[in-house]
Protein backbone atom coordinates (compact mmCIF):
# COMPACT_ATOMS: atom_id res chain seq x y z
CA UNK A 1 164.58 71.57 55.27
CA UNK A 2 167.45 71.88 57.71
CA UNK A 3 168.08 74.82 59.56
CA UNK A 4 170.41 76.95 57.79
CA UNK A 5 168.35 76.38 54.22
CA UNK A 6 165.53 77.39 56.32
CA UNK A 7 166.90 80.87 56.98
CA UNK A 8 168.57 81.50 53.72
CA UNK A 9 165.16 80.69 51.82
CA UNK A 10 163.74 83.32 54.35
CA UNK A 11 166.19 85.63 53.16
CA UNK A 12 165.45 85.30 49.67
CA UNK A 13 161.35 85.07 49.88
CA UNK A 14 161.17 81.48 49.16
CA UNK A 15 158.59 79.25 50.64
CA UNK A 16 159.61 77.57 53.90
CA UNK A 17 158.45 74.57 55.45
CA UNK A 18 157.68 76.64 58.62
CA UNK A 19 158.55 80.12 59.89
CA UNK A 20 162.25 80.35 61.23
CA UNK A 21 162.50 81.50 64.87
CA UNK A 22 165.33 82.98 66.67
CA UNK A 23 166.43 83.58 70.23
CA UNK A 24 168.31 86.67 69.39
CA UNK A 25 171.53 87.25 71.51
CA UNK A 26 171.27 83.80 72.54
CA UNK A 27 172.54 80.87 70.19
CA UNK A 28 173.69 78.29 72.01
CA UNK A 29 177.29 78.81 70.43
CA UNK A 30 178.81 82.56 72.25
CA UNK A 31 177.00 81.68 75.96
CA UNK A 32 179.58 79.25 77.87
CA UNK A 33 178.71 78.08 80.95
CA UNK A 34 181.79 76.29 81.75
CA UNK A 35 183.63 80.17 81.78
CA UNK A 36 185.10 80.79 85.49
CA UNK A 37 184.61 84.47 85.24
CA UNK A 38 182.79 85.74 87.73
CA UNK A 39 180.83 87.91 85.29
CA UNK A 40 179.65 85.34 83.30
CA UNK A 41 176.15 84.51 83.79
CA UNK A 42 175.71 81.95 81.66
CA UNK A 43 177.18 79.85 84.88
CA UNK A 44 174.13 79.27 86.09
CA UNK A 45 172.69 75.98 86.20
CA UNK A 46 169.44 77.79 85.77
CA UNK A 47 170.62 78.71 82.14
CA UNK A 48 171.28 75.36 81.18
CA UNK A 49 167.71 74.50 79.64
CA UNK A 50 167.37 77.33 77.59
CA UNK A 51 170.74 77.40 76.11
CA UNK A 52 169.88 73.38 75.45
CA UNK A 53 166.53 74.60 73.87
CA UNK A 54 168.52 77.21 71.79
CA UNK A 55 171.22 74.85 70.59
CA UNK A 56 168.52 71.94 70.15
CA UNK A 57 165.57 74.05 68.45
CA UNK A 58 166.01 77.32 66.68
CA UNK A 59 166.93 78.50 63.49
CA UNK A 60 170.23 79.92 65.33
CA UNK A 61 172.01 83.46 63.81
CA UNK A 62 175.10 84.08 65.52
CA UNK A 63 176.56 87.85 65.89
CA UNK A 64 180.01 88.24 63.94
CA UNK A 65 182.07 91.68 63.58
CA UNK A 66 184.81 91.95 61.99
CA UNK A 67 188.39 91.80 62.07
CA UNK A 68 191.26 92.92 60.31
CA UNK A 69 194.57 91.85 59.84
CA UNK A 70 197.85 94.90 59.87
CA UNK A 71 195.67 97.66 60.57
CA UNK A 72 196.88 100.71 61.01
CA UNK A 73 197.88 102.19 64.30
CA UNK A 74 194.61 104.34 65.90
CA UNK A 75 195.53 108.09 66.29
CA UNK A 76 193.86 108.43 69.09
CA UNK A 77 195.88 105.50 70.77
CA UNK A 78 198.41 108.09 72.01
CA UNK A 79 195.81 110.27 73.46
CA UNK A 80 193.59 108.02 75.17
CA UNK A 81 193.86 106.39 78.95
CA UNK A 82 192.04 103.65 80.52
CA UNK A 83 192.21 102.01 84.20
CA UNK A 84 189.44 99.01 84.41
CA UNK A 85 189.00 98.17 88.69
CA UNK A 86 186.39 96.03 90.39
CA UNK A 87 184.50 96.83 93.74
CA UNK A 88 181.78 95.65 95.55
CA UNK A 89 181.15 92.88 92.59
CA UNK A 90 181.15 95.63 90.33
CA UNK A 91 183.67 96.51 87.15
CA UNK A 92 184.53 99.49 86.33
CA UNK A 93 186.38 100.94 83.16
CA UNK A 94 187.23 104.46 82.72
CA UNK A 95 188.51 106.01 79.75
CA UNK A 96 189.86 109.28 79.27
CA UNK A 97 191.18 111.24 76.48
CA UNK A 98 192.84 114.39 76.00
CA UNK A 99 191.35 116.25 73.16
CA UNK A 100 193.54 119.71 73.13
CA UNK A 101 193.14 121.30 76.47
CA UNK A 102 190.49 119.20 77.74
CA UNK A 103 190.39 115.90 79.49
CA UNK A 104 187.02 113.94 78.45
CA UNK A 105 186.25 111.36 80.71
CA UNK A 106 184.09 108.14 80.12
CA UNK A 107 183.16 105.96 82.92
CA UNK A 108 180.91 102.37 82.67
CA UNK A 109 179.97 99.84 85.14
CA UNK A 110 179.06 96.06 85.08
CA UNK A 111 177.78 94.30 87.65
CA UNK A 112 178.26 90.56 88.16
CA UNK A 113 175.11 89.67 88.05
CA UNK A 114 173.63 91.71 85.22
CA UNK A 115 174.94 91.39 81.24
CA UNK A 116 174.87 94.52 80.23
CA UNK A 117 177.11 97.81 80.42
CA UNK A 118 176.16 100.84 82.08
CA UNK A 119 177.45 104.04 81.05
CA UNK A 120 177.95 106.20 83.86
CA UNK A 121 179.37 109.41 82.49
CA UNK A 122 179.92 109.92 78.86
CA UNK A 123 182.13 111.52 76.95
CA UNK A 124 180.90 114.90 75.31
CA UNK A 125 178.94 117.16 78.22
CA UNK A 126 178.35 119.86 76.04
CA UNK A 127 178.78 121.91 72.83
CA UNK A 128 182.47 122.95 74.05
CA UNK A 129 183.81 118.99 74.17
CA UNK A 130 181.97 118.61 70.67
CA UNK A 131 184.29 120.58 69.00
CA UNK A 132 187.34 120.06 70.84
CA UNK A 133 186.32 116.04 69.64
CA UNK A 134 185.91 117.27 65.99
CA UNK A 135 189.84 119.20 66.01
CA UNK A 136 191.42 115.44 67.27
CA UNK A 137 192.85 113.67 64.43
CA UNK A 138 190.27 111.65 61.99
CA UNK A 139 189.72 107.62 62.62
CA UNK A 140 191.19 106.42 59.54
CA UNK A 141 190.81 102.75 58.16
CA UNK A 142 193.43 100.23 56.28
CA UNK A 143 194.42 96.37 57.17
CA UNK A 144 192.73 93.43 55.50
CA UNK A 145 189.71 91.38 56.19
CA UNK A 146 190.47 88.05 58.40
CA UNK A 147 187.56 86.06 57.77
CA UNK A 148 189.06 82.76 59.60
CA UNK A 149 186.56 83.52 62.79
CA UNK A 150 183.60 83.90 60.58
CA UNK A 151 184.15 80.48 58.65
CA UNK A 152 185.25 78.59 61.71
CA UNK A 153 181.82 80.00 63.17
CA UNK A 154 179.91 78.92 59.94
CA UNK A 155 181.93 75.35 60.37
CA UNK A 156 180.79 74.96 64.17
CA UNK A 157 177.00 75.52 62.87
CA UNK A 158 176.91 73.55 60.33
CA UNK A 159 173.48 72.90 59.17
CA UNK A 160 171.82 74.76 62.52
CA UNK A 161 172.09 78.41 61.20
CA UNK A 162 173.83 81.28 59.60
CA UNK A 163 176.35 84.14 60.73
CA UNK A 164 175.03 87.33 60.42
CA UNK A 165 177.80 90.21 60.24
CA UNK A 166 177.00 93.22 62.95
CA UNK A 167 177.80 96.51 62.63
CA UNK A 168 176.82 99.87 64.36
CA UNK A 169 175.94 103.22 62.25
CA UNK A 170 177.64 106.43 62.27
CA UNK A 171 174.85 107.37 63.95
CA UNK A 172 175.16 104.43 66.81
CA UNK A 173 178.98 105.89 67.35
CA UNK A 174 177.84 109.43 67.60
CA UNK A 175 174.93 109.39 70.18
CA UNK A 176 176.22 107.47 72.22
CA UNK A 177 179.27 109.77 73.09
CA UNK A 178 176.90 111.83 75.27
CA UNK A 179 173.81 111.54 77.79
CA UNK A 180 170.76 110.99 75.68
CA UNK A 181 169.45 114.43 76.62
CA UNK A 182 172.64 115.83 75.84
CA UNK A 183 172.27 114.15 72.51
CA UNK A 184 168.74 115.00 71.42
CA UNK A 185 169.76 119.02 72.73
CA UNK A 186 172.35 119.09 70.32
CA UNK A 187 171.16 116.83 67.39
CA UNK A 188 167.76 119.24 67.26
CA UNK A 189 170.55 122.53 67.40
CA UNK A 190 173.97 122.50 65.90
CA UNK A 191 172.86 119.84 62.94
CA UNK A 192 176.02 121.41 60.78
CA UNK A 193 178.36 120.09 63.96
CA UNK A 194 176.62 117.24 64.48
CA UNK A 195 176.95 115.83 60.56
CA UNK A 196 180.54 116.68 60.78
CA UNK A 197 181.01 114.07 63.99
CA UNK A 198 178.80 111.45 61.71
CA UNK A 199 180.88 111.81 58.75
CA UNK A 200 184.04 111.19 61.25
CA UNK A 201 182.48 107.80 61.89
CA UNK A 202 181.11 107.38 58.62
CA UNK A 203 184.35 107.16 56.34
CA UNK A 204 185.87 104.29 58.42
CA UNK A 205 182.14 102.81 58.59
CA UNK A 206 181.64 102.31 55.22
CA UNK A 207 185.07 101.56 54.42
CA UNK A 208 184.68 98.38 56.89
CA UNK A 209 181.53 97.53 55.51
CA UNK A 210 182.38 97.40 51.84
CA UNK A 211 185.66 95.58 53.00
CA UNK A 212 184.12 92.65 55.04
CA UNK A 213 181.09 92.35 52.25
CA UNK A 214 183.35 92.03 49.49
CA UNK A 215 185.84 89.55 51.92
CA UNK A 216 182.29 87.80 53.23
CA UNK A 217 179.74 88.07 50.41
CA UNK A 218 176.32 86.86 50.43
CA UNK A 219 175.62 87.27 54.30
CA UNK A 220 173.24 88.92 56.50
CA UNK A 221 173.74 91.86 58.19
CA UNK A 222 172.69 94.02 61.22
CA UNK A 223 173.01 97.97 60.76
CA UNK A 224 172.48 99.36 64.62
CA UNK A 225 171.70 102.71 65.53
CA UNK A 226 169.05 104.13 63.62
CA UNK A 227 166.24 104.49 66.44
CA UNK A 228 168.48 106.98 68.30
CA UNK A 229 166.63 109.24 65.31
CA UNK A 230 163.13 107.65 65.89
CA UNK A 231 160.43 109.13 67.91
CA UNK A 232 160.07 110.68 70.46
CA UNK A 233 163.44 111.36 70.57
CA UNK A 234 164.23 112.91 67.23
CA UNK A 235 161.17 114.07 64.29
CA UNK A 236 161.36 111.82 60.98
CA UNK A 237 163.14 114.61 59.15
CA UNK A 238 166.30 114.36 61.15
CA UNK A 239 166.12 110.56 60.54
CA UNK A 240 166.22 111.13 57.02
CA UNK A 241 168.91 113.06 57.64
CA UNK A 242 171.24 111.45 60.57
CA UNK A 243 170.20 107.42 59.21
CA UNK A 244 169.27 107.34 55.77
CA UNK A 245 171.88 110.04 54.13
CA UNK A 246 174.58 107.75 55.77
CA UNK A 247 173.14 103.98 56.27
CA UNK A 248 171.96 103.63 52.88
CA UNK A 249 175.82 103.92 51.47
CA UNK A 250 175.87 100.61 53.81
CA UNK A 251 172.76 98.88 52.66
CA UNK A 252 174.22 99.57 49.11
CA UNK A 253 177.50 97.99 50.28
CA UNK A 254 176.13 95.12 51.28
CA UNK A 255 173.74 94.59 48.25
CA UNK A 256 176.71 95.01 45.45
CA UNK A 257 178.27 91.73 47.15
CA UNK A 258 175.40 89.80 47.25
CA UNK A 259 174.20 90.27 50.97
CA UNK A 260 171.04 91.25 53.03
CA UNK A 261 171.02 94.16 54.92
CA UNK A 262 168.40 94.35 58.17
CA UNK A 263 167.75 97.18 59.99
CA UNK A 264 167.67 97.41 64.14
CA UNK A 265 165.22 99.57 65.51
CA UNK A 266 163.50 99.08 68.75
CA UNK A 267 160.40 101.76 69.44
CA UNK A 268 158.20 103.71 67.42
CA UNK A 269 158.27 102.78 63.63
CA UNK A 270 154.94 104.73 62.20
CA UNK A 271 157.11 108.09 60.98
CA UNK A 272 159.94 106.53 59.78
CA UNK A 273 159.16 103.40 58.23
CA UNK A 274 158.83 104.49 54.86
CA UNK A 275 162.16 105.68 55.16
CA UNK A 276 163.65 102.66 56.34
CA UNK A 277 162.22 101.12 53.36
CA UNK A 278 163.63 103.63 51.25
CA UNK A 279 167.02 102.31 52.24
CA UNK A 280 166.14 99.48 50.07
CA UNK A 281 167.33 96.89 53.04
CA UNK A 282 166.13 93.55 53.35
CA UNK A 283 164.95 93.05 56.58
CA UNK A 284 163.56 94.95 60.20
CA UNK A 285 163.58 94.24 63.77
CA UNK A 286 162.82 93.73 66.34
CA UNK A 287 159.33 95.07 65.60
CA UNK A 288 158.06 95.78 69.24
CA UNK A 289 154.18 95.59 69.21
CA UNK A 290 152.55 98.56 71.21
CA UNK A 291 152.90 99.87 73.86
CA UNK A 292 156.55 99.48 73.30
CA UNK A 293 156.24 100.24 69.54
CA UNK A 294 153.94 102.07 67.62
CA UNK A 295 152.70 99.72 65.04
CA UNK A 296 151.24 96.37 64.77
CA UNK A 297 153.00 93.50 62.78
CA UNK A 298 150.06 93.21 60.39
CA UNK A 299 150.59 96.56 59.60
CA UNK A 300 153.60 96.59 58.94
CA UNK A 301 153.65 94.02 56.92
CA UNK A 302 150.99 95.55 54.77
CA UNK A 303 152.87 98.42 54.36
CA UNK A 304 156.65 97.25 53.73
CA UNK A 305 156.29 92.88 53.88
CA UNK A 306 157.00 92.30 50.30
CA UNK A 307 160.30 94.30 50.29
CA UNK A 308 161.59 92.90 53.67
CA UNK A 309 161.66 90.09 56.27
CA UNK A 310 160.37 90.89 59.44
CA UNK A 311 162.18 89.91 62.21
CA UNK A 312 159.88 89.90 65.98
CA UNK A 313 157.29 90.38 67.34
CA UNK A 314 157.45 89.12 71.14
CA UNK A 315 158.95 91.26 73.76
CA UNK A 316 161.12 90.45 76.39
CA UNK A 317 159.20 91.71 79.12
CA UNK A 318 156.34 89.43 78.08
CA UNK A 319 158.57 86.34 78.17
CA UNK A 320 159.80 86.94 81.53
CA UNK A 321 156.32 88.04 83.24
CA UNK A 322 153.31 87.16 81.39
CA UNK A 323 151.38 83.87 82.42
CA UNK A 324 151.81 81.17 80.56
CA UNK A 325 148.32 80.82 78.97
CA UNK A 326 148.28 84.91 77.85
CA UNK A 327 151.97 84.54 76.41
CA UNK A 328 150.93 81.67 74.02
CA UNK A 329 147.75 83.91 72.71
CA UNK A 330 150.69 86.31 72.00
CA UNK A 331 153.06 83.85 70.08
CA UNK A 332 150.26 82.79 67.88
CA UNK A 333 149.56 86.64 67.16
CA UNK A 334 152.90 87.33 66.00
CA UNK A 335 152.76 83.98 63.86
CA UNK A 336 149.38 84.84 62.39
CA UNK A 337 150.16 88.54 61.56
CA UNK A 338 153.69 87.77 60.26
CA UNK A 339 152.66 85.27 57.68
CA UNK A 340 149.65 86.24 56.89
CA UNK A 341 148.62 87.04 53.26
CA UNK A 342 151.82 87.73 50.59
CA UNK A 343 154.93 89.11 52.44
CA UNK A 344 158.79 88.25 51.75
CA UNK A 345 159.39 86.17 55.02
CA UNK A 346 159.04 86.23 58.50
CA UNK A 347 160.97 85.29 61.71
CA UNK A 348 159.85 84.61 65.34
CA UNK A 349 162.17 86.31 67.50
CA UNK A 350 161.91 88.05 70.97
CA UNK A 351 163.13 91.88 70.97
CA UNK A 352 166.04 90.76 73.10
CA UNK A 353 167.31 87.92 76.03
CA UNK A 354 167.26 87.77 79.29
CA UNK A 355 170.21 89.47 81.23
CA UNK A 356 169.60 88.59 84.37
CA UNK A 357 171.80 85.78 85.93
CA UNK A 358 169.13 83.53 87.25
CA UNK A 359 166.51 82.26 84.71
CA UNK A 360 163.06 82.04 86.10
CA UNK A 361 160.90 78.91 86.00
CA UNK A 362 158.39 80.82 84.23
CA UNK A 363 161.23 82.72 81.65
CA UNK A 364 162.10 79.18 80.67
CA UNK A 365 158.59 78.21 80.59
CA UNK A 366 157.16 80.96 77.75
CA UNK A 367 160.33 80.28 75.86
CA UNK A 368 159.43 76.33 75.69
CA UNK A 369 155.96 77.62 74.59
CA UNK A 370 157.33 79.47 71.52
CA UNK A 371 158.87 75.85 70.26
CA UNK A 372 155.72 74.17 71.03
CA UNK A 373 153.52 76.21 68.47
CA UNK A 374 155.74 76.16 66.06
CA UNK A 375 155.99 72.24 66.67
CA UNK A 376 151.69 72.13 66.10
C-alpha cells in the first residue's frame, strides 16, 4: 500500500496496512531550503534531516487554497492602505483602512528567525469600529476556479500523499479582526452585531467552498476557526451558534461533491464535541491530550471514532522537550488509543511544527522516534 492509497483508505474507513502519520505543516514539498530570503528558515542546515525524514517517510498532506481566475475587483481595494518595512531583522506590514470617518489600523510583525506572524494591533478596538466595519461595502465573490496549482501539486506527489484544500471559517475571519479579549467582550454582548460581521464573511465563504469542491471534488479539507468558540473562551452555546449555524453549510458543501471535511480545533473538546459531530464532518484535529486539551484520545474515540478520523495526538511541545525515552511511551499511547477497538481511521500527527529556525538535536531526535514505532 503506497502512500497516497494509504490515506485515502483512511479517509474512507478501510483497513490499512498501518496507521498513516503526518508531519503537519511540514511536507517536504512547500519548505525550500535553497530560498535566499532572509526569512526563510527552512535555510538551515539543521532542517535538512527532518525535511529528508518528511519527504522520505510520511504519509505527506500538503496545504492548498484556492485560486480563482477573473475575479472581481475587491471593494475594499480602494479603501485600504498598506506600507510593509523591515528593522532590526524584523518585518513589518501595516494595513489601514478607512471605514467612513475612521481610520482602522492593523499592524503585524515577523521576525527572521521565527515562522509565524504576530499581530500587533488589530483592527476593530471596540464596539464603535464594529459598526463602522459592518456600513463598508460587502466582500462579494465571482471568477472561476484555477485548479492548475492543485493538480501540478497532486503530480509532484505522486504516490507520497494527497492535497488537502484549506480554508478558514467565518468565524476564523471575524475574531481575528480584534484582540482576543476584545473578541470574547463582544462575542458574549452584541451577538445580533456580531452574526451580522459572520454572515459578511460567510456569503463569500461558502460561495468559495462550493466553487473549489465542485472544481476539485473528492478531496480533503481543513475548516479553521472553530476553537475561537471553544472553552474557556466562549460557552458551547455560542459555538453552536458562531461554528455550527455557519460551518455546517461548508461540511455540506464539501460532502455533495464527494469530499471529506475535517475540523481544526486545538484546546478543550469535552463541551463541544458533540457538536462538532453534529456537523456531520469527517475528520478532527489536532486532538491535544491534557493539559493542553481536555479529553483523552480513547475517549474520544469512544464517543465520535466511528463517524470520523482522528487526526493527533502528540504535541509540539513534547517533541521539542521531552526526553527521548518518555516521548516514545507517548507515541505508543497515541497509537494504542487511536486504533484501538472499532473506529473509522486514525492518523499520527503532531498538533503543529517547529517554528523556530534552528532544529534541535533532540527535536530531530523524537521526530525519528515517531518513524521508528511505526516501522516495529
Amino acid at each position: 500500500m503506497n502512500r497516497r492509497e494509504r490515506l485515502m483508505a483512511t479517509l474512507r474507513g478501510e483497513p490499512v496496512d498501518r496507521p498513516a502519520v503526518s508531519f503537519y505543516e511540514l511536507n517536504g514539498l512547500d519548505q525550500k531550503p535553497d530560498d535566499p530570503d532572509p526569512f526563510n528558515i527552512f535555510s538551515d542546515p539543521s532542517w535538512a534531516p527532518l525535511l529528508e525524514l518528511t519527504r522520505e517517510r510520511t504519509d505527506r498532506i500538503v496545504m492548498r487554497g484556492g485560486v480563482f481566475c477573473d475575479a472581481p475587483v475587491d471593494p475594499l481595494a480602494s479603501l485600504t492602505e498598506t506600507e510593509t518595512t523591515v528593522s532590526d531583522g524584523s518585518r513589518y506590514t501595516e494595513t489601514r483602512l478607512r471605514a467612513g470617518r475612521r481610520v482602522l489600523t492593523s499592524r503585524s510583525r515577523r521576525d527572521a528567525d521565527v515562522n509565524t506572524v504576530w499581530t500587533e494591533e488589530h483592527f476593530l478596538k471596540d464596539l464603535d469600529d464594529l459598526k463602522a466595519t459592518l456600513d463598508l461595502p460587502a466582500p462579494v465573490f465571482g471568477g472561476r476556479v484555477d485548479p492548475s496549482g492543485v493538480l501540478a501539486t497532486e503530480g509532484r506527489l505522486a504516490d507520497a500523499g494527497i492535497v488537502m484544500l484549506d480554508t478558514p471559517d467565518p468565524l476564523c475571519m471575524a475574531a481575528s479582526l480584534f484582540d482576543m479579549a476584545d473578541y470574547t467582550v463582544i462575542a458574549m454582548t452584541e451577538q445580533a452585531l456580531f452574526h451580522r460581521l459572520l454572515q459578511r464573511f460567510a456569503v463569500v465563504i461558502q460561495s468559495r467552498v462550493e466553487a473549489l469542491s465542485e472544481a476539485l471534488p473528492g478531496r480533503l479539507w481543513r475548516i479553521y476557526g472553530p476553537e475561537y468558540a471553544s472553552e474557556p473562551y466562549l460557552p458551547p452555546a455560542l459555538f453552536r451558534e458562531y461554528v455550527c449555524r455557519y460551518d455546517r453549510a461548508l461540511v455540506d458543501a464539501i460532502h455533495r461533491h464527494g469530499g471529506y471535511a475535517r475540523i481544526h480545533s486545538h484546546g478543550r473538546l469535552q463541551g463541544i464535541l458533540d457538536d462538532i459531530a453534529a456537523m456531520g464532518v469527517d475528520g478532527l484535529d489536532p486532538i491535544e491530550p491534557p493539559p493542553q486539551g481536555d479529553m483523552q484520545l480513547a475517549a474520544v474515540r469512544q464517543r465520535c471514532g466511528q463517524q470520523m478520523v482522528l487526526f493527533g495526538n502528540l504535541e509540539i511541545s513534547d517533541i521539542e522537550t521531552m526526553p527521548t525515552h518518555q516521548f516514545r511511551d507517548r507515541v505508543k499511547r497515541a497509537l494504542d488509543e487511536g486504533t484501538a477497538g472499532e473506529g473509522r481511521g486514525f492518523v499520527l500527527m503532531p498538533s503543529a511544527c517547529p517554528y523556530g529556525r534552528k532544529i534541535q538535536a533532540l527535536t530531530l531526535r523524537n521526530y525519528e522516534t515517531i518513524i521508528e514505532i511505526l516501522d516495529q
